[in-house]
PDB file of N, CA and C in Angstrom:
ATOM      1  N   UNK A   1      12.894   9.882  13.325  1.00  0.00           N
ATOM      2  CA  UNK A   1      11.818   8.920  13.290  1.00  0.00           C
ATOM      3  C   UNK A   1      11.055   9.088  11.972  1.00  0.00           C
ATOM      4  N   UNK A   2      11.213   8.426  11.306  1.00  0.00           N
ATOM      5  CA  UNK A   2      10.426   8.483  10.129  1.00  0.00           C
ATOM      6  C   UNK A   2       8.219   8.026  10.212  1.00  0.00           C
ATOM      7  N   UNK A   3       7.967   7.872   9.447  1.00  0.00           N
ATOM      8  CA  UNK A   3       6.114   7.671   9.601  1.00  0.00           C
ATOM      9  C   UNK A   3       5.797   6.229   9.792  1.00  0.00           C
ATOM     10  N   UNK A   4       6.932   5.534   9.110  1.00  0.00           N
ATOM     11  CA  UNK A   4       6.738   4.130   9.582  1.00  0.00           C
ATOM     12  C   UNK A   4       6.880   3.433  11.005  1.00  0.00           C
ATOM     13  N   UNK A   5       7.646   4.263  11.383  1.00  0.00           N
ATOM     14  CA  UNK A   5       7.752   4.295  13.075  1.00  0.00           C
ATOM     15  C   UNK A   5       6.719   4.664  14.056  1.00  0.00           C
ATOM     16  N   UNK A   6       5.731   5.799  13.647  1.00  0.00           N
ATOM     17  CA  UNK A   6       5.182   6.583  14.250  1.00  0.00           C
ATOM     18  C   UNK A   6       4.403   5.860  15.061  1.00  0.00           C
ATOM     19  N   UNK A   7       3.586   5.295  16.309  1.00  0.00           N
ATOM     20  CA  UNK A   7       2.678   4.929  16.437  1.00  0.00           C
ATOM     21  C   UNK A   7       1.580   5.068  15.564  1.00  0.00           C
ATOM     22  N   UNK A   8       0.402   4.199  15.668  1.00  0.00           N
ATOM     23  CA  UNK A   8      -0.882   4.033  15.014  1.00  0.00           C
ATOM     24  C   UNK A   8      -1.900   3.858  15.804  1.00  0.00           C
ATOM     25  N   UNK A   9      -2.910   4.620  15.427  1.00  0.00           N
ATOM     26  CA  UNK A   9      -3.982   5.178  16.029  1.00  0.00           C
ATOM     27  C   UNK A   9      -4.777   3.667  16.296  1.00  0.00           C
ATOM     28  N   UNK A  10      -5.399   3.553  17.801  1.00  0.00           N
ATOM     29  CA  UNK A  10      -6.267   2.181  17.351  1.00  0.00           C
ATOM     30  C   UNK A  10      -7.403   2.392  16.243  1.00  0.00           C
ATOM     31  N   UNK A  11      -7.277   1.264  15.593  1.00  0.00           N
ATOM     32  CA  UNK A  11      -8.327   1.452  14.264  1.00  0.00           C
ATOM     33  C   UNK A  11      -9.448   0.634  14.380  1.00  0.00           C
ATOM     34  N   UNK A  12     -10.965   1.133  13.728  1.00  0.00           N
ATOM     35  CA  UNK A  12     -11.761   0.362  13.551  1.00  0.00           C
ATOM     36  C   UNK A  12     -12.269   0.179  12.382  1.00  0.00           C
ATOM     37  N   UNK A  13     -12.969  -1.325  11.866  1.00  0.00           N
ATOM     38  CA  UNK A  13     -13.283  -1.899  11.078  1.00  0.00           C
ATOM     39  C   UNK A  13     -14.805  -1.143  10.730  1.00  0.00           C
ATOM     40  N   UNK A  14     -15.918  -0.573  10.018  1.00  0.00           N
ATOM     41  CA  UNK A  14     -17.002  -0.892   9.850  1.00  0.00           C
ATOM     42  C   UNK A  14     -17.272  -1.501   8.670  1.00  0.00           C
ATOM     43  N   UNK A  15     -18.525  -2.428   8.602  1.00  0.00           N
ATOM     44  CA  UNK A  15     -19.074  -3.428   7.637  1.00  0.00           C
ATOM     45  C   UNK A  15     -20.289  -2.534   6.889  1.00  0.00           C
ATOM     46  N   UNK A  16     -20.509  -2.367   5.682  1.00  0.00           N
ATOM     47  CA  UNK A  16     -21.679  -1.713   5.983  1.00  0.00           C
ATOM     48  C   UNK A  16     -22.760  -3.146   4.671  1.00  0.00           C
ATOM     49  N   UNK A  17     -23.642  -2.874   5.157  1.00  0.00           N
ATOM     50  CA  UNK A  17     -24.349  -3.843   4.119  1.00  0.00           C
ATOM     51  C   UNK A  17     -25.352  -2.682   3.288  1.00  0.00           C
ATOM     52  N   UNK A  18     -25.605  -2.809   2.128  1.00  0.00           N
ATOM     53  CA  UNK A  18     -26.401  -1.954   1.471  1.00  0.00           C
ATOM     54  C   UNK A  18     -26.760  -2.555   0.236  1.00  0.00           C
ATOM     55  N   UNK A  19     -27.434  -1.971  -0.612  1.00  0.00           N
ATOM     56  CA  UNK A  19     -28.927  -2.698  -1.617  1.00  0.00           C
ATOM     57  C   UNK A  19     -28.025  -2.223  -2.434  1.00  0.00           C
ATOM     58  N   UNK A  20     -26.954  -3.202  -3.670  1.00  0.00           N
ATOM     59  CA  UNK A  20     -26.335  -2.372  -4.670  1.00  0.00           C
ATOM     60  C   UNK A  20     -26.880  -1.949  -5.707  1.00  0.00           C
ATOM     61  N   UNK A  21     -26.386  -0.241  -5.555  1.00  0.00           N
ATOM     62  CA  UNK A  21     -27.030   0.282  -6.849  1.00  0.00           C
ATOM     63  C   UNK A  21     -26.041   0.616  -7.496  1.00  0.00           C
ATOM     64  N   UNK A  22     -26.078   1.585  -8.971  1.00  0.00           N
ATOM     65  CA  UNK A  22     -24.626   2.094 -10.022  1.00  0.00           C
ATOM     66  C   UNK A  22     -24.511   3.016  -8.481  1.00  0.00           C
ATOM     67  N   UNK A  23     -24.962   3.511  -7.967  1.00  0.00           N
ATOM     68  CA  UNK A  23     -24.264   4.584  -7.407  1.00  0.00           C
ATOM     69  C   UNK A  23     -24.097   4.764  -5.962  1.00  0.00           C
ATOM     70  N   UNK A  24     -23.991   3.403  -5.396  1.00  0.00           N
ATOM     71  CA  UNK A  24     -23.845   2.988  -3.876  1.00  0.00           C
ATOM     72  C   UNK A  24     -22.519   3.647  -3.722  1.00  0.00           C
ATOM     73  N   UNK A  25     -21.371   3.267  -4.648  1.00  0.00           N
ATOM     74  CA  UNK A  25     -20.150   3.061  -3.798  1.00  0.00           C
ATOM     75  C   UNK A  25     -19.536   5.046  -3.789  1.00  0.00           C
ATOM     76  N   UNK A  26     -20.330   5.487  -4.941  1.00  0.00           N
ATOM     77  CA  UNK A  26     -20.349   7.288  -5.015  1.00  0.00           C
ATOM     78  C   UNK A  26     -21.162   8.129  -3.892  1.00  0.00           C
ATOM     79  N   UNK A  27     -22.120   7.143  -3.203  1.00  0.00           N
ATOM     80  CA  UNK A  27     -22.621   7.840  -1.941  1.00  0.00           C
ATOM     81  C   UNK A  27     -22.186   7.291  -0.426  1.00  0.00           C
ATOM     82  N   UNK A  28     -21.123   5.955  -0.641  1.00  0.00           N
ATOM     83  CA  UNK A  28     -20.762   5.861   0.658  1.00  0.00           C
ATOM     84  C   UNK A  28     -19.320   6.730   0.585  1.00  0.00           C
ATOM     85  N   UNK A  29     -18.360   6.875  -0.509  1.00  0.00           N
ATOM     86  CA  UNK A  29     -17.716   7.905  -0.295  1.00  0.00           C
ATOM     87  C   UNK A  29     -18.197   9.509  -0.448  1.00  0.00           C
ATOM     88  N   UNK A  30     -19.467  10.077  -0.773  1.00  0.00           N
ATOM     89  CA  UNK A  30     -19.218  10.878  -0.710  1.00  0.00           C
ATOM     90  C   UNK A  30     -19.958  11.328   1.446  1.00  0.00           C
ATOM     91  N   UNK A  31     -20.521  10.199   1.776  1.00  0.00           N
ATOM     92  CA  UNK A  31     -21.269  10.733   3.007  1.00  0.00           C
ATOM     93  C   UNK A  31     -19.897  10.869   4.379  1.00  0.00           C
ATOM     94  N   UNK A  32     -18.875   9.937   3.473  1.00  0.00           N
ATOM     95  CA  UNK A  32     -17.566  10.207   4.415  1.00  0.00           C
ATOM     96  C   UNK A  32     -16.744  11.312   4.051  1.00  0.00           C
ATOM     97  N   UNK A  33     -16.817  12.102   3.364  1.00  0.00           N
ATOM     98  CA  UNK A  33     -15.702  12.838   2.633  1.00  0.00           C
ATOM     99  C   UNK A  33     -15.069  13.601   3.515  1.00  0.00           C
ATOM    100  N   UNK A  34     -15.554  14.032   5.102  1.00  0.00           N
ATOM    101  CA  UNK A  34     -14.780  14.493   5.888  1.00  0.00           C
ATOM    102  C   UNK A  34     -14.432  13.931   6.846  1.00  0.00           C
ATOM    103  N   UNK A  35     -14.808  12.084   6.842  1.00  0.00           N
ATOM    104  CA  UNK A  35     -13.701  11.381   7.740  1.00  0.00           C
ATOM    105  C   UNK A  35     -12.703  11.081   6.885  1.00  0.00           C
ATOM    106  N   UNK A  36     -11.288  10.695   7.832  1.00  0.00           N
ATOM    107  CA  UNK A  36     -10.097  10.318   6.981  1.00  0.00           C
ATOM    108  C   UNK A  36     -10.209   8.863   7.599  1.00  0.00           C
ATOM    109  N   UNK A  37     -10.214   8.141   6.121  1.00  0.00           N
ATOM    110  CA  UNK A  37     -10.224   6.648   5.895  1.00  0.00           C
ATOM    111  C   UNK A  37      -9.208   6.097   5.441  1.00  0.00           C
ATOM    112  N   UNK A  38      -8.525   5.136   5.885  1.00  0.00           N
ATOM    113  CA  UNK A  38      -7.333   4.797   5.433  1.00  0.00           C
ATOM    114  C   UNK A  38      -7.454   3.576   4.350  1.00  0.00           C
ATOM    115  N   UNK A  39      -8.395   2.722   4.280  1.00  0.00           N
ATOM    116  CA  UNK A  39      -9.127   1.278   3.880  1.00  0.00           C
ATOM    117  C   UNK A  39     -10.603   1.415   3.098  1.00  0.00           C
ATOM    118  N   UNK A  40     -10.528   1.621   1.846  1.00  0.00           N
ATOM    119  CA  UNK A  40     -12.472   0.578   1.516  1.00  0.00           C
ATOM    120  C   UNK A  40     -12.367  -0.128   0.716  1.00  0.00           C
ATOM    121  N   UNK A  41     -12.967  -1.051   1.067  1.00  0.00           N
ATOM    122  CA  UNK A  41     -13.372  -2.304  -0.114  1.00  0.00           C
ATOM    123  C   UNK A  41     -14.738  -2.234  -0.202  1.00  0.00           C
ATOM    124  N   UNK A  42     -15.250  -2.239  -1.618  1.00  0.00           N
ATOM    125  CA  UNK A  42     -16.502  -2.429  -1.781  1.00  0.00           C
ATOM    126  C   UNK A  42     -16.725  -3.464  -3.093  1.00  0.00           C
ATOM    127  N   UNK A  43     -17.339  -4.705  -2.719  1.00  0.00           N
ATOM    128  CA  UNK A  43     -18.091  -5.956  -3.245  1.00  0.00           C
ATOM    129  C   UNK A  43     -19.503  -5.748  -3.662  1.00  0.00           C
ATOM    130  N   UNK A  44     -19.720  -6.593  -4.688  1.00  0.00           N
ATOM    131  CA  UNK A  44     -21.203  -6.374  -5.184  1.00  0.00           C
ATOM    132  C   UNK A  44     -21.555  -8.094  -4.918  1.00  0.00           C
ATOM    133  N   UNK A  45     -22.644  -8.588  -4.368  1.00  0.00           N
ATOM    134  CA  UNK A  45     -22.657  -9.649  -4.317  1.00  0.00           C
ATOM    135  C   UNK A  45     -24.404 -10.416  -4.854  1.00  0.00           C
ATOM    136  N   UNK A  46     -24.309 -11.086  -5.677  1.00  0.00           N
ATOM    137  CA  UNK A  46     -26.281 -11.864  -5.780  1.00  0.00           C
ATOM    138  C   UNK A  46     -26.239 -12.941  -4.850  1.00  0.00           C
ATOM    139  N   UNK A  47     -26.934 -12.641  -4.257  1.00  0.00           N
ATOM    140  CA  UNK A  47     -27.466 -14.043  -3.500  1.00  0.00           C
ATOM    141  C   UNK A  47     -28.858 -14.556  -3.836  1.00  0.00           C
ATOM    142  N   UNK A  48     -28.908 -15.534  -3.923  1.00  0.00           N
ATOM    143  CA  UNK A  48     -30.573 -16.302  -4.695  1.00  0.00           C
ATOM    144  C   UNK A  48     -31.241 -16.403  -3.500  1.00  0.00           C
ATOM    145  N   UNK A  49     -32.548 -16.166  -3.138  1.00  0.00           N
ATOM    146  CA  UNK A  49     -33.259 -16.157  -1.841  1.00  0.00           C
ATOM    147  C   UNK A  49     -34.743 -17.130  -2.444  1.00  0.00           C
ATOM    148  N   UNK A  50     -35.086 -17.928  -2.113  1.00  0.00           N
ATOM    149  CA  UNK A  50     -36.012 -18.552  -2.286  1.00  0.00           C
ATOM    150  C   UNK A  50     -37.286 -18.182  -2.230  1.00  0.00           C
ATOM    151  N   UNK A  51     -37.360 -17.276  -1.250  1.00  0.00           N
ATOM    152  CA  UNK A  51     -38.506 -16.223  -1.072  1.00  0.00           C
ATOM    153  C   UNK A  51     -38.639 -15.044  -2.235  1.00  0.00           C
ATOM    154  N   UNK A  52     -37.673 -14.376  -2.093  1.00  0.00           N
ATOM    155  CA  UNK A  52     -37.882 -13.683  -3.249  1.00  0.00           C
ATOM    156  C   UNK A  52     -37.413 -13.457  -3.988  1.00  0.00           C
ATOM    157  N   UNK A  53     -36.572 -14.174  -4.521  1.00  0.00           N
ATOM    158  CA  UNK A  53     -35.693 -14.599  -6.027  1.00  0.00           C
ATOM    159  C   UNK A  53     -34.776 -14.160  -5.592  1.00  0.00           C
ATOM    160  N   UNK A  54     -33.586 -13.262  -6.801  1.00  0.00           N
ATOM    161  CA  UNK A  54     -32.341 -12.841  -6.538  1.00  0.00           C
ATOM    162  C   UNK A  54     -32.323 -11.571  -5.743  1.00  0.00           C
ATOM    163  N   UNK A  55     -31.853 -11.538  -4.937  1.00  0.00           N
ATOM    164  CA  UNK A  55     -31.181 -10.382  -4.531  1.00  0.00           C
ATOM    165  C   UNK A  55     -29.529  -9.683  -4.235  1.00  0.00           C
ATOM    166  N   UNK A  56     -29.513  -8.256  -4.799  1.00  0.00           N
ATOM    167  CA  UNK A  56     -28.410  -8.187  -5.039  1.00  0.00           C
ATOM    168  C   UNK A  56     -27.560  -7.060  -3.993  1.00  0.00           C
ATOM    169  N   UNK A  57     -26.958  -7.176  -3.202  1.00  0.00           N
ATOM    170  CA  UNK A  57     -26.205  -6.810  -2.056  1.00  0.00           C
ATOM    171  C   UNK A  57     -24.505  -6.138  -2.326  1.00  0.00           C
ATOM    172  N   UNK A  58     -24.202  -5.012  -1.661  1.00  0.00           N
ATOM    173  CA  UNK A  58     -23.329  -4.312  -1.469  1.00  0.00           C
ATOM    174  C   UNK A  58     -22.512  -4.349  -0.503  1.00  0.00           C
ATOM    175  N   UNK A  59     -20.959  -4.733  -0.216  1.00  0.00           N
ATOM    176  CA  UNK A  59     -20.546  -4.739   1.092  1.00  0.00           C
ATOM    177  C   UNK A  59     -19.312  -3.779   0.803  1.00  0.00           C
ATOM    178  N   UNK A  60     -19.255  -2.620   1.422  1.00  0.00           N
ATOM    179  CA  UNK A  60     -18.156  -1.717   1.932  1.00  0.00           C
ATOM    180  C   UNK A  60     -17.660  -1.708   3.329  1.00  0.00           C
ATOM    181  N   UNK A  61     -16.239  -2.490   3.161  1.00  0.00           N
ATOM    182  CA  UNK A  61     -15.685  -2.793   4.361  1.00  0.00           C
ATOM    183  C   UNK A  61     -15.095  -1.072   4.681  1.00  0.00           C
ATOM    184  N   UNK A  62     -14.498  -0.314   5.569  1.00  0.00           N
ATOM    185  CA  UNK A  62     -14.111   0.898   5.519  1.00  0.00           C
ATOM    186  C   UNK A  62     -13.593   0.369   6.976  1.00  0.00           C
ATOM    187  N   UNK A  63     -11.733   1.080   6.908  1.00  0.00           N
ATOM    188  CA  UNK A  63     -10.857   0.875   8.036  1.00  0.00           C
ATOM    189  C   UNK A  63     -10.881   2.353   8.582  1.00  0.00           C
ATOM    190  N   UNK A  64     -10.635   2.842   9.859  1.00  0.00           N
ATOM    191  CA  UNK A  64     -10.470   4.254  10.239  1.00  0.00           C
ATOM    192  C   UNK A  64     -10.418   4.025  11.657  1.00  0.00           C
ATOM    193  N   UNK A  65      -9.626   5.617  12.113  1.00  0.00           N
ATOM    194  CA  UNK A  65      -9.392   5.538  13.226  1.00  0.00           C
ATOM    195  C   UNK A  65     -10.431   5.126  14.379  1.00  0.00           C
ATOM    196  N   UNK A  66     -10.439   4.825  15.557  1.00  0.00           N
ATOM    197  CA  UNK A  66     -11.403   4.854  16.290  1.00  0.00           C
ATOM    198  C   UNK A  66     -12.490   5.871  16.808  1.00  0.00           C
ATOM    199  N   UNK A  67     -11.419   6.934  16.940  1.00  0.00           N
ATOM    200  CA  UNK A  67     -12.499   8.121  17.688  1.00  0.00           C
ATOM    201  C   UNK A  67     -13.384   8.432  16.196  1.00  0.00           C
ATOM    202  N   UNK A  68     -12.917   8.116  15.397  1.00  0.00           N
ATOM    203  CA  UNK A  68     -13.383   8.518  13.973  1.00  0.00           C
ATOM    204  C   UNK A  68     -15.276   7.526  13.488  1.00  0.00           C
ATOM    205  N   UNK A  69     -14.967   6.753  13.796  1.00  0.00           N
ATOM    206  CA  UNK A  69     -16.149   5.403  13.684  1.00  0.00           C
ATOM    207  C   UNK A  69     -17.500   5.851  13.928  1.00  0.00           C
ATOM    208  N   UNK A  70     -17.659   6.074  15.419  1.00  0.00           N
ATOM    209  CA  UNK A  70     -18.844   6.687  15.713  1.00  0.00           C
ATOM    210  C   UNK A  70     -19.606   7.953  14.748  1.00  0.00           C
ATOM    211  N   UNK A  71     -19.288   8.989  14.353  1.00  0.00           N
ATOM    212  CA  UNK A  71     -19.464   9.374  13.337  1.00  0.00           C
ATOM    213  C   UNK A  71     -19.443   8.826  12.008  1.00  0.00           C
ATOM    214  N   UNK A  72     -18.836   8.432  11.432  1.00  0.00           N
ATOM    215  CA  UNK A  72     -18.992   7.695  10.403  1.00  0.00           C
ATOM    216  C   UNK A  72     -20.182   6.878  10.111  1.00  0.00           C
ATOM    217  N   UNK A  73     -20.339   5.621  10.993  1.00  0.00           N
ATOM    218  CA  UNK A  73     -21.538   4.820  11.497  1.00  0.00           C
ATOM    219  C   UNK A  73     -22.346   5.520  11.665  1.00  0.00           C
ATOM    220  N   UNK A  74     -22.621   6.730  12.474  1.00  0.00           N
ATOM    221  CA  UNK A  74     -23.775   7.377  12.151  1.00  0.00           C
ATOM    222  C   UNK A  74     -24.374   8.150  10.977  1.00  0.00           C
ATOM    223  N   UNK A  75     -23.273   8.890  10.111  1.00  0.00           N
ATOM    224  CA  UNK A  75     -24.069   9.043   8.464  1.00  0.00           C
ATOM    225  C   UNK A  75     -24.136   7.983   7.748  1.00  0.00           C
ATOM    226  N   UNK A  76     -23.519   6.635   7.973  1.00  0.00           N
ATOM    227  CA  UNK A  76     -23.540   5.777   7.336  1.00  0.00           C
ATOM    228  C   UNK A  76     -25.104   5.144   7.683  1.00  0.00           C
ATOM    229  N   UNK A  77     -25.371   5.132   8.682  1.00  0.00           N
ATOM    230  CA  UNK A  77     -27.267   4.339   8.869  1.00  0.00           C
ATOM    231  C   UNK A  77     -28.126   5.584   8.188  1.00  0.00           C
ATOM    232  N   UNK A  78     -27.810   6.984   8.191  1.00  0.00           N
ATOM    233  CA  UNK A  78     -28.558   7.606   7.840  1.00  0.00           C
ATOM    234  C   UNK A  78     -28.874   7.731   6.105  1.00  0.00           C
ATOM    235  N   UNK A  79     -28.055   7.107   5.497  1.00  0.00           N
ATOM    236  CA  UNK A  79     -28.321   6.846   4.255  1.00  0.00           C
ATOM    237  C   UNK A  79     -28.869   5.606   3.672  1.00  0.00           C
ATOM    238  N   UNK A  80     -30.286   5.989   2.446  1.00  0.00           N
ATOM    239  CA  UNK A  80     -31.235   5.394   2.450  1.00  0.00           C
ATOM    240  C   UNK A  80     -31.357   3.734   2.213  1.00  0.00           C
ATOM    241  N   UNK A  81     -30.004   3.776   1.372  1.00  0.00           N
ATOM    242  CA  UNK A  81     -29.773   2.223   0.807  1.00  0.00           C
ATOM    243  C   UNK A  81     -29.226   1.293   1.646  1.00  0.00           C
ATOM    244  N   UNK A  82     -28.573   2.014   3.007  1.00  0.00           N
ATOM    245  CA  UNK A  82     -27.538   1.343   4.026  1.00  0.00           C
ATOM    246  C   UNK A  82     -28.905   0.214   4.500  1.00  0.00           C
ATOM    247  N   UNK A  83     -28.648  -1.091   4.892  1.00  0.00           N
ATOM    248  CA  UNK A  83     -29.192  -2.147   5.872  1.00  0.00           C
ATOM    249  C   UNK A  83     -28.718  -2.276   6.788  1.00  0.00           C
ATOM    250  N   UNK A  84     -27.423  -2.403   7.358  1.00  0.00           N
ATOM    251  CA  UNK A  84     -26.566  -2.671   8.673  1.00  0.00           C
ATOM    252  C   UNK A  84     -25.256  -1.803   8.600  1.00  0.00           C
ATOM    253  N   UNK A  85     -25.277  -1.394   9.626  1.00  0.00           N
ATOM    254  CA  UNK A  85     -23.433  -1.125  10.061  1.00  0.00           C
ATOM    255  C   UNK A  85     -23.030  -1.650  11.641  1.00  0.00           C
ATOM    256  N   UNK A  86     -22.071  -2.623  11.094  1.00  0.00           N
ATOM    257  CA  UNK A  86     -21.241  -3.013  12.321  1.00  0.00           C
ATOM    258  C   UNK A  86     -19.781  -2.808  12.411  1.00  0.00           C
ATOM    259  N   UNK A  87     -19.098  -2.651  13.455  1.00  0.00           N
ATOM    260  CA  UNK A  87     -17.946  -1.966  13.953  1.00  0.00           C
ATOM    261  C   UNK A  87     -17.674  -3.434  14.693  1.00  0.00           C
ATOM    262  N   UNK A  88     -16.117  -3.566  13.948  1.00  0.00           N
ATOM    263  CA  UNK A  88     -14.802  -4.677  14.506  1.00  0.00           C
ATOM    264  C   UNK A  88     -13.791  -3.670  14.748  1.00  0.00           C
ATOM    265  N   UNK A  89     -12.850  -4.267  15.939  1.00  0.00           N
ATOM    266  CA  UNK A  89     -11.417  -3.885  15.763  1.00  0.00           C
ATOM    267  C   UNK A  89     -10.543  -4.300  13.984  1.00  0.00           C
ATOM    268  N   UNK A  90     -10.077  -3.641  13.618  1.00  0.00           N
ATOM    269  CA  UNK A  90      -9.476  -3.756  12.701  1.00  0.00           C
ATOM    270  C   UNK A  90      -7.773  -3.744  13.018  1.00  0.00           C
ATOM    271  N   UNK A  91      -7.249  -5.078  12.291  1.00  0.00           N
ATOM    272  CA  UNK A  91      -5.628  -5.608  12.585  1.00  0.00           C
ATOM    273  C   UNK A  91      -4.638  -4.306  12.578  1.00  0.00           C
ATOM    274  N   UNK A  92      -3.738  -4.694  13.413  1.00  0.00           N
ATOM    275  CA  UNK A  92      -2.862  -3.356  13.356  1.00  0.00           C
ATOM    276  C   UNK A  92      -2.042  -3.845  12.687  1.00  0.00           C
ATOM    277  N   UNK A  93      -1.464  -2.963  12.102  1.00  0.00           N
ATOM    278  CA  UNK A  93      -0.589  -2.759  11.155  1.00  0.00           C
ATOM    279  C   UNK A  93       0.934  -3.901  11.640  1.00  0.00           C
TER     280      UNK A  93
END
């Protein structure tokens, strides 16, 4: 049986939203460095707000096992720049 065969762990998706700074995407990997992540994407995005001009937003998608999430999500709110974390099933392979 080779690894491509192996079963796969159910996986989950988290979203995280955060205030982009130079050094967002160096503190969401380093607050994971002892979950194993298989997936991140991280986007920098401006959105124009009428209220209060531009604002500029961070999205790190991060794929990982399930039992794995709950932890994760939790150092992930505990860091200062984070705004939201939400948890999807993420597509199986």
């Amino acid at each position: 049986m080779t690894t491509d065969e192996l079963p796969h762990p159910p996986a989950a998706r988290l979203t995280v939203t955060l205030r982009a700074t130079r050094e967002g995407l160096g503190r969401v990997v380093t607050t994971l460095r002892s979950v194993p992540v298989s997936e991140l994407t991280y986007r920098v995005s401006t959105d124009t707000d009428t209220d209060t001009g531009t604002d500029t937003r961070a999205t790190a998608e991060i794929v990982l096992a399930r039992a794995d999430a709950p932890r994760a999500r939790n150092r992930l709110n505990r860091m200062v720049d984070v705004l939201a974390v939400t948890e999807s099933a993420a597509p199986t392979p």
